[in-house]
Protein backbone atom coordinates (compact mmCIF):
# COMPACT_ATOMS: atom_id res chain seq x y z
CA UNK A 1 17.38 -46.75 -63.07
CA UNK A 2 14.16 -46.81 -60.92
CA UNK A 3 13.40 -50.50 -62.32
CA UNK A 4 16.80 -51.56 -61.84
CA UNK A 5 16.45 -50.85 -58.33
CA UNK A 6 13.02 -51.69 -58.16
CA UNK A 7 14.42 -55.48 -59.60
CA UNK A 8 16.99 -55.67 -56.77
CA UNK A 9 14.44 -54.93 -54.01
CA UNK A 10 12.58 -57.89 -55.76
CA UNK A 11 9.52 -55.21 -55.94
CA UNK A 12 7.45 -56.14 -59.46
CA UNK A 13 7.68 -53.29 -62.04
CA UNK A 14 4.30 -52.71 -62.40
CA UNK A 15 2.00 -49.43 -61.93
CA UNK A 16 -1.23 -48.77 -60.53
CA UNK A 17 -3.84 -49.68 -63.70
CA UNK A 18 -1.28 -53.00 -65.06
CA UNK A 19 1.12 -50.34 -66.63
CA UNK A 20 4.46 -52.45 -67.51
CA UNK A 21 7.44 -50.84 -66.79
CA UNK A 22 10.89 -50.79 -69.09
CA UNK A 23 13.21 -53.87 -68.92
CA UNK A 24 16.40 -53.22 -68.44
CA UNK A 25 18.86 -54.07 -71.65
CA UNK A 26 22.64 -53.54 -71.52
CA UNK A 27 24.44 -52.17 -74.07
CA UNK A 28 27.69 -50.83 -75.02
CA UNK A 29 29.52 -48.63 -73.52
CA UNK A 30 29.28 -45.00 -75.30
CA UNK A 31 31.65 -44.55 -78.63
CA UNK A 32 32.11 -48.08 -79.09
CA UNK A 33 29.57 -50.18 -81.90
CA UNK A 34 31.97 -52.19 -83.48
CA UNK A 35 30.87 -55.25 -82.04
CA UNK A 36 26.96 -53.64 -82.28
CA UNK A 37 26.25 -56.47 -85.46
CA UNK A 38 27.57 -59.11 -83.88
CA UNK A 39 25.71 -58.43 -80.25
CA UNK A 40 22.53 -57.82 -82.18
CA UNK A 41 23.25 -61.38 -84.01
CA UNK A 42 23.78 -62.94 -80.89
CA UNK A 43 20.57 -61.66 -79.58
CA UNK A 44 18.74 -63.01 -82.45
CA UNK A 45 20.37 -66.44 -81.95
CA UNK A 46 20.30 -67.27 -78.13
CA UNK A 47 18.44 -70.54 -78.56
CA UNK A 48 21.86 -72.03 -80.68
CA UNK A 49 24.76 -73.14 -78.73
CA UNK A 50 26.65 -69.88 -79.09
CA UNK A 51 30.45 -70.66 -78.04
CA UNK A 52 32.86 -67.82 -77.96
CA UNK A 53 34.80 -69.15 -81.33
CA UNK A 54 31.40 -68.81 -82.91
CA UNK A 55 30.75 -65.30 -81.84
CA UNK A 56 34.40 -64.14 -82.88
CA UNK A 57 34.36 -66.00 -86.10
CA UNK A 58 31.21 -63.82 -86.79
CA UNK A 59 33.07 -60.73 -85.94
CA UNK A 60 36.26 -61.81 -87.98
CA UNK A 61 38.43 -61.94 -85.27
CA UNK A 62 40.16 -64.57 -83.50
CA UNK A 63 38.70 -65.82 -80.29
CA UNK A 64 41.20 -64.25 -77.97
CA UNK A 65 40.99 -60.80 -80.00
CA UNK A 66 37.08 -60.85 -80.04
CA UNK A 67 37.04 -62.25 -76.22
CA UNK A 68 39.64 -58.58 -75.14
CA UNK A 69 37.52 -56.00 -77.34
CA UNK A 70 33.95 -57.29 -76.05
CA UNK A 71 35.43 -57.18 -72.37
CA UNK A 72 36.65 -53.30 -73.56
CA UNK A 73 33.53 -52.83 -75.38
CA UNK A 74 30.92 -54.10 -72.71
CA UNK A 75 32.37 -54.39 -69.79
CA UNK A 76 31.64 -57.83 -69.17
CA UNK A 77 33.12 -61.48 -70.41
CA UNK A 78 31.28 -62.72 -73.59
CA UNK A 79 29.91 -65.81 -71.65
CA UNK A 80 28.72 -62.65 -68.60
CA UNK A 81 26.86 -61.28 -71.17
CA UNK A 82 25.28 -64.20 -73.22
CA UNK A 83 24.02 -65.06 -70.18
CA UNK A 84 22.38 -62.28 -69.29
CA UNK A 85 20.92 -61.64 -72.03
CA UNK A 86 19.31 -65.19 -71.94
CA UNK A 87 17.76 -64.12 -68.27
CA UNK A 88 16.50 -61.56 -69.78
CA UNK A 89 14.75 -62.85 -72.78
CA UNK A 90 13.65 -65.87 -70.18
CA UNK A 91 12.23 -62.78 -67.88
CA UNK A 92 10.14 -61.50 -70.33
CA UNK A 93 8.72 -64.64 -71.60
CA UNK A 94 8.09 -65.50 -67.91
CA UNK A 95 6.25 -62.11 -68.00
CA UNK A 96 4.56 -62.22 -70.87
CA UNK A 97 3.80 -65.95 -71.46
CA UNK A 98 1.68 -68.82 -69.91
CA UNK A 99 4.73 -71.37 -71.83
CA UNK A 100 5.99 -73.74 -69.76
CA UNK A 101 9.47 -73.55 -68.26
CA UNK A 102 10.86 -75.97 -70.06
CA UNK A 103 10.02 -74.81 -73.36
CA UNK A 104 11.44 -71.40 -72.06
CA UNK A 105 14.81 -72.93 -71.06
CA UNK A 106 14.77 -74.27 -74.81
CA UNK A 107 13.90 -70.98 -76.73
CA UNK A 108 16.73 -69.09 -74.18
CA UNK A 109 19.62 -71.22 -75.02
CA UNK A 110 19.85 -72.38 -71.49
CA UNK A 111 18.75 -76.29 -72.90
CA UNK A 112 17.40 -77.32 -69.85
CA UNK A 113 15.06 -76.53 -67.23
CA UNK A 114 17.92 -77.13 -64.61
CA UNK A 115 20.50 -75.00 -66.35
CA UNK A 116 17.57 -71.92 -66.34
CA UNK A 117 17.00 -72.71 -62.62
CA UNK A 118 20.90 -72.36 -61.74
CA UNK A 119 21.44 -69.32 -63.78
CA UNK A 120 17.93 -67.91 -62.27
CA UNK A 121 19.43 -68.49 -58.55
CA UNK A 122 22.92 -66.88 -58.82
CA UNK A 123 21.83 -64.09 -60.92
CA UNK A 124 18.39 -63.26 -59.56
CA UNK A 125 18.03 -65.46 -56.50
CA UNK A 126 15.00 -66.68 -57.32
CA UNK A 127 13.64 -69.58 -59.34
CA UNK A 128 11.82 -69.30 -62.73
CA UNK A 129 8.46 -69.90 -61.45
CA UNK A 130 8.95 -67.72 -58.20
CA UNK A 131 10.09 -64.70 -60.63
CA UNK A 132 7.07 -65.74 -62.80
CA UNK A 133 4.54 -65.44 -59.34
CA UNK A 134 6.46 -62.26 -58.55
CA UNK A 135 6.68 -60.17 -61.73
CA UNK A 136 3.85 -61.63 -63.95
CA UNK A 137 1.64 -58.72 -64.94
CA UNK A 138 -1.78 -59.23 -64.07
CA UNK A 139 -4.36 -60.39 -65.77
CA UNK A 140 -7.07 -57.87 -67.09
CA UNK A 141 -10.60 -58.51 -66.21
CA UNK A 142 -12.81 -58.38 -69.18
């Protein structure tokens, strides 16, 4: 909770001594995990253009079926979601990495550095390499 805030003050999540704080990582909602092996699959596959007919033909179901029980299920649209969970994976290579932001728009699924920068400023409003500046952990002195 205290990093979810801490992210919508724009305040980094680190500690005193570089100590990294939790991301944040939606899930499903409680008593629900019938769509858990698809939205782990999904995870695993956010580079590939993931379309909703993919994501229900990987559940079984048909795309207006799949589209209703991951709106019950999450809370969110399927496309809501996908794309947050590409923010986030771009977040923590943005973090973690010195790649450039290009390549990181590639590995997210986002294909372009201009799609990562539109998705960056609604969600987050911020661009890629301001979130970098802001939340990058610091380097440890040797």
């Amino acid at each position: 909770m205290a990093n979810a805030i801490a992210r919508r003050m724009v305040a980094p999540p680190h500690r005193e001594g570089g100590q990294r704080q939790y991301r944040e990582r939606p899930q499903p909602r409680e008593g629900t995990a019938s769509l858990s092996p698809v939205l782990t699959w999904i995870e695993a596959n956010l580079d590939h253009d993931l379309t909703v007919e993919a994501m229900a033909h990987r559940a079984h179901l048909s795309p207006r079926t799949f589209a209703r029980r991951f709106q019950q299920e999450t809370g969110t649209t399927p496309l809501q979601w996908l794309t947050g969970q590409r923010i986030l994976l771009a977040q923590h290579h943005l973090e973690t990495t010195d790649d450039p932001i290009t390549a990181i728009a590639r590995r997210t699924g986002f294909a372009t550095i201009d799609n990562l920068r539109h998705h960056f400023a609604r969600r987050l409003g911020t661009t890629p390499q301001g979130y970098r500046r802001t939340f990058r952990a610091p380097l440890k002195e040797s």
